[in-house]
Protein backbone atom coordinates (compact mmCIF):
# COMPACT_ATOMS: atom_id res chain seq x y z
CA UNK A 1 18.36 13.50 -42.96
CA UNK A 2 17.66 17.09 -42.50
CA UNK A 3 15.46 17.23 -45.15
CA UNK A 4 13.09 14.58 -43.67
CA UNK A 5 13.66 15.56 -40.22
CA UNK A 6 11.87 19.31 -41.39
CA UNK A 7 9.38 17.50 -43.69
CA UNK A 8 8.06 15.31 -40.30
CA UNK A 9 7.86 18.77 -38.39
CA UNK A 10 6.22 20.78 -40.63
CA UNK A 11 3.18 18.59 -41.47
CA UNK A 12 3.20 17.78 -37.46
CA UNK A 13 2.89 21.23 -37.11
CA UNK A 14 0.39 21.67 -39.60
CA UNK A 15 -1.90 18.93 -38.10
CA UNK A 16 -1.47 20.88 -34.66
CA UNK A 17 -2.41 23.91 -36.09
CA UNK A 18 -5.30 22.09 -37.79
CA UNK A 19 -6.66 20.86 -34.90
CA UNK A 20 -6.33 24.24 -32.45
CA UNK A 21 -8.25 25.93 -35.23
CA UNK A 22 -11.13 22.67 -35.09
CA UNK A 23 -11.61 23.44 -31.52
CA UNK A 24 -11.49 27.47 -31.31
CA UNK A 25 -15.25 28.51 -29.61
CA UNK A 26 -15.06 30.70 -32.97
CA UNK A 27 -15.96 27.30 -34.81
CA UNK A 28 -18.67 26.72 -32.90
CA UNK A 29 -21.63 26.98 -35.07
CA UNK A 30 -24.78 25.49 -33.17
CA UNK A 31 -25.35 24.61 -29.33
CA UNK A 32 -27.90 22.53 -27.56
CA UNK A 33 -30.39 25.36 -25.16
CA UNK A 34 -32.47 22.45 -23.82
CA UNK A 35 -36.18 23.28 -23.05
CA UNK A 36 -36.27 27.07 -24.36
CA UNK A 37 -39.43 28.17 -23.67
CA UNK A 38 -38.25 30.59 -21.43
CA UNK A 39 -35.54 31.77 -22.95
CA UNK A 40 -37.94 33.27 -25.61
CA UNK A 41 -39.00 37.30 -26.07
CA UNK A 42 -42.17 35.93 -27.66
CA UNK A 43 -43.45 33.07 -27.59
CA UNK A 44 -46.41 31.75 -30.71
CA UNK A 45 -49.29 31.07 -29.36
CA UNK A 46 -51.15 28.13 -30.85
CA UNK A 47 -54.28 27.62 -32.16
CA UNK A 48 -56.58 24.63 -31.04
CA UNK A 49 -58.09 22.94 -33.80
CA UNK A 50 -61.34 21.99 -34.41
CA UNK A 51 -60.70 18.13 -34.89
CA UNK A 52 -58.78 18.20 -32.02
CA UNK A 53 -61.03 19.98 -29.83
CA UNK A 54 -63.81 17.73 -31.23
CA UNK A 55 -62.04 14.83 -29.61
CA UNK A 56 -61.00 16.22 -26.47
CA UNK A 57 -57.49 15.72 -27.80
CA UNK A 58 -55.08 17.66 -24.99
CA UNK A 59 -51.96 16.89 -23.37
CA UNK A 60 -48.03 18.46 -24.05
CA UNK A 61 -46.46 18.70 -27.73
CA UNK A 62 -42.46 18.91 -27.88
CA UNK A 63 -41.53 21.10 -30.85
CA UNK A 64 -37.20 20.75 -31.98
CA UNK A 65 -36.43 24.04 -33.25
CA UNK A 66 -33.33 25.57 -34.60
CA UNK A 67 -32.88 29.29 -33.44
CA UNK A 68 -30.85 31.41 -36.07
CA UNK A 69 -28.32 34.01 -35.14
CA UNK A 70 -30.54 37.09 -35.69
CA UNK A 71 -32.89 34.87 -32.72
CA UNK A 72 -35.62 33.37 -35.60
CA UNK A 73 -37.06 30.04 -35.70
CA UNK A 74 -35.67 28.60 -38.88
CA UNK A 75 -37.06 24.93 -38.60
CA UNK A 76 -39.60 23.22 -35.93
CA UNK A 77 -40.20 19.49 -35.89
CA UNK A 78 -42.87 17.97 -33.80
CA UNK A 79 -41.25 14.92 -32.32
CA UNK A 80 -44.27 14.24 -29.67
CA UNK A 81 -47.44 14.86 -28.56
CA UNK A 82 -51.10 13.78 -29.91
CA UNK A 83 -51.43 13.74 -34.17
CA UNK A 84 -54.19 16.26 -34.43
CA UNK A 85 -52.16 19.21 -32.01
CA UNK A 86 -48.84 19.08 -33.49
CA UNK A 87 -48.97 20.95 -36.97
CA UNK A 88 -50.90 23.70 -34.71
CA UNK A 89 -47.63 23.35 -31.76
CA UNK A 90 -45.39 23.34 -35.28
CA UNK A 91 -46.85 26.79 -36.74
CA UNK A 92 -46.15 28.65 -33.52
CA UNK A 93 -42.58 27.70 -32.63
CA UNK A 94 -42.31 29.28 -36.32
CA UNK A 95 -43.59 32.27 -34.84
CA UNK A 96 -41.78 32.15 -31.89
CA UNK A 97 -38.51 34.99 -31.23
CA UNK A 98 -35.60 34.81 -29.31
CA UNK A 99 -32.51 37.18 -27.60
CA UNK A 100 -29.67 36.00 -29.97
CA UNK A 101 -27.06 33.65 -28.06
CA UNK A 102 -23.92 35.00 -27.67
CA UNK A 103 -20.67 32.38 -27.33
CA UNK A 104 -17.45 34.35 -27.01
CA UNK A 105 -19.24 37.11 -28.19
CA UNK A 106 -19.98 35.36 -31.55
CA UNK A 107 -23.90 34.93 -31.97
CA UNK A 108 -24.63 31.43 -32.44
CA UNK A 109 -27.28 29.01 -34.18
CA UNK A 110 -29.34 27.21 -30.99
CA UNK A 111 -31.04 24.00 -31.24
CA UNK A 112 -33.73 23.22 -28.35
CA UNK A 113 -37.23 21.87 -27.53
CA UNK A 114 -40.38 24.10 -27.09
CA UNK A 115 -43.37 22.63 -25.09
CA UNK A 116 -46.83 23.51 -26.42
CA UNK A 117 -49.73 22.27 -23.25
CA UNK A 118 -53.12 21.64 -25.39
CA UNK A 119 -55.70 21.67 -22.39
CA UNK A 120 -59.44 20.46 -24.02
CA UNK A 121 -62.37 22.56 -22.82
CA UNK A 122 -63.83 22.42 -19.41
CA UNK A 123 -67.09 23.67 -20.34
CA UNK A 124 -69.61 21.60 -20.38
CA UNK A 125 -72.03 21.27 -23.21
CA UNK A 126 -75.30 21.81 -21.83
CA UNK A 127 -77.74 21.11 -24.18
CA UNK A 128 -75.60 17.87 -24.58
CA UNK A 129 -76.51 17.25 -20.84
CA UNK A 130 -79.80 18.05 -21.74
CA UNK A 131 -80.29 15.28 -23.90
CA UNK A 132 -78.23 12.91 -21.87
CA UNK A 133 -80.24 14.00 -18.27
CA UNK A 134 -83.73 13.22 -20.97
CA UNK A 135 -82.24 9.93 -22.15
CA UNK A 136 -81.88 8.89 -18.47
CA UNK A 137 -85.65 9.47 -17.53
CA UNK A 138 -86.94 6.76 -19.82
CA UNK A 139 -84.42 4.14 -18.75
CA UNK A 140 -85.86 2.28 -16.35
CA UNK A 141 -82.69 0.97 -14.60
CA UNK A 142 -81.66 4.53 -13.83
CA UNK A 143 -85.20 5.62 -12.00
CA UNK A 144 -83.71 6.32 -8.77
CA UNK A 145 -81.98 9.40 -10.21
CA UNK A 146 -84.34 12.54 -9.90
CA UNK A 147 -83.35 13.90 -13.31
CA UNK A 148 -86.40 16.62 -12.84
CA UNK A 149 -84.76 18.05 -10.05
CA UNK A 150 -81.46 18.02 -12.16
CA UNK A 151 -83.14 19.67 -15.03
CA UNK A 152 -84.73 22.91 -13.51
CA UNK A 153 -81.13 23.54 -12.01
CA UNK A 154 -79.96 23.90 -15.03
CA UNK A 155 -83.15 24.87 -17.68
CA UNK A 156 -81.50 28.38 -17.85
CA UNK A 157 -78.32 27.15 -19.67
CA UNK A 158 -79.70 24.65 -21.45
CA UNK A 159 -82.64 26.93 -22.85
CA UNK A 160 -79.74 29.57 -24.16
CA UNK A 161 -77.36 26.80 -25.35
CA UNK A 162 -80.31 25.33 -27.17
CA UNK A 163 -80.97 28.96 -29.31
């Protein structure tokens, strides 16, 4: 009786002492930083590609990354955001640094979500303008616009644009 009575306390003990050690914050090997754009020291910069560009493509890319120890991006996933940006959003996280995260003084592995903002160019393309302001003067249902007076305000850009 003694016997089993010290068998049933030892391996309750040794399923308590399994499960204190589960939940010690020393255990604790990656935590969720949410958004951690700001949390970085620098932050990769992306490139805008030219297909995207071509297509006016623009609008926010969300990037999962995993953040080592040392405060590296070890992985980045695109998980939104238009086709032709995300490889380019993908490539910066990479470069990307952070502060290490300290739990109970233990550096930890982070998991979060960078946002990339593609925002298509605002400049016009005059000579494209040009040809559009041209195309207008031989339609007949558009005579009412004075696409002369259109053109010599801006003949200066469109004569450099055109070289």
């Amino acid at each position: 009786m003694k016997r089993q009575i010290f068998l049933i306390l030892s391996i309750l003990s040794f399923g308590f002492s399994t499960a204190v050690a589960q939940t010690t914050p020393a255990q604790v090997k990656t935590i969720s930083g949410g958004v951690v754009n700001g949390k970085a020291l620098s932050l990769g910069k992306p490139a805008y590609p030219a297909a995207a560009r071509a297509v006016n493509a623009e609008g926010a890319v969300n990037v999962q990354v995993e953040i080592d120890e040392e405060g590296n991006v070890v992985s980045a996933n695109p998980v939104s955001g238009h086709p032709l940006l995300r490889e380019a959003a993908r490539e910066a996280a990479l470069q990307s640094k952070f502060k290490p995260t300290l739990l109970s003084s233990q550096a930890v592995k982070v998991t979060g979500v960078l946002v990339y903002n593609f925002v298509a160019d605002a400049t016009p393309n005059w000579l494209k303008v040009g040809y559009d302001l041209a195309s207008v003067q031989h339609a007949p249902s558009l005579v009412f616009l004075n696409t002369n007076a259109i053109a010599k305000l801006f003949q200066t850009d469109w004569t450099s644009e055109k070289e």
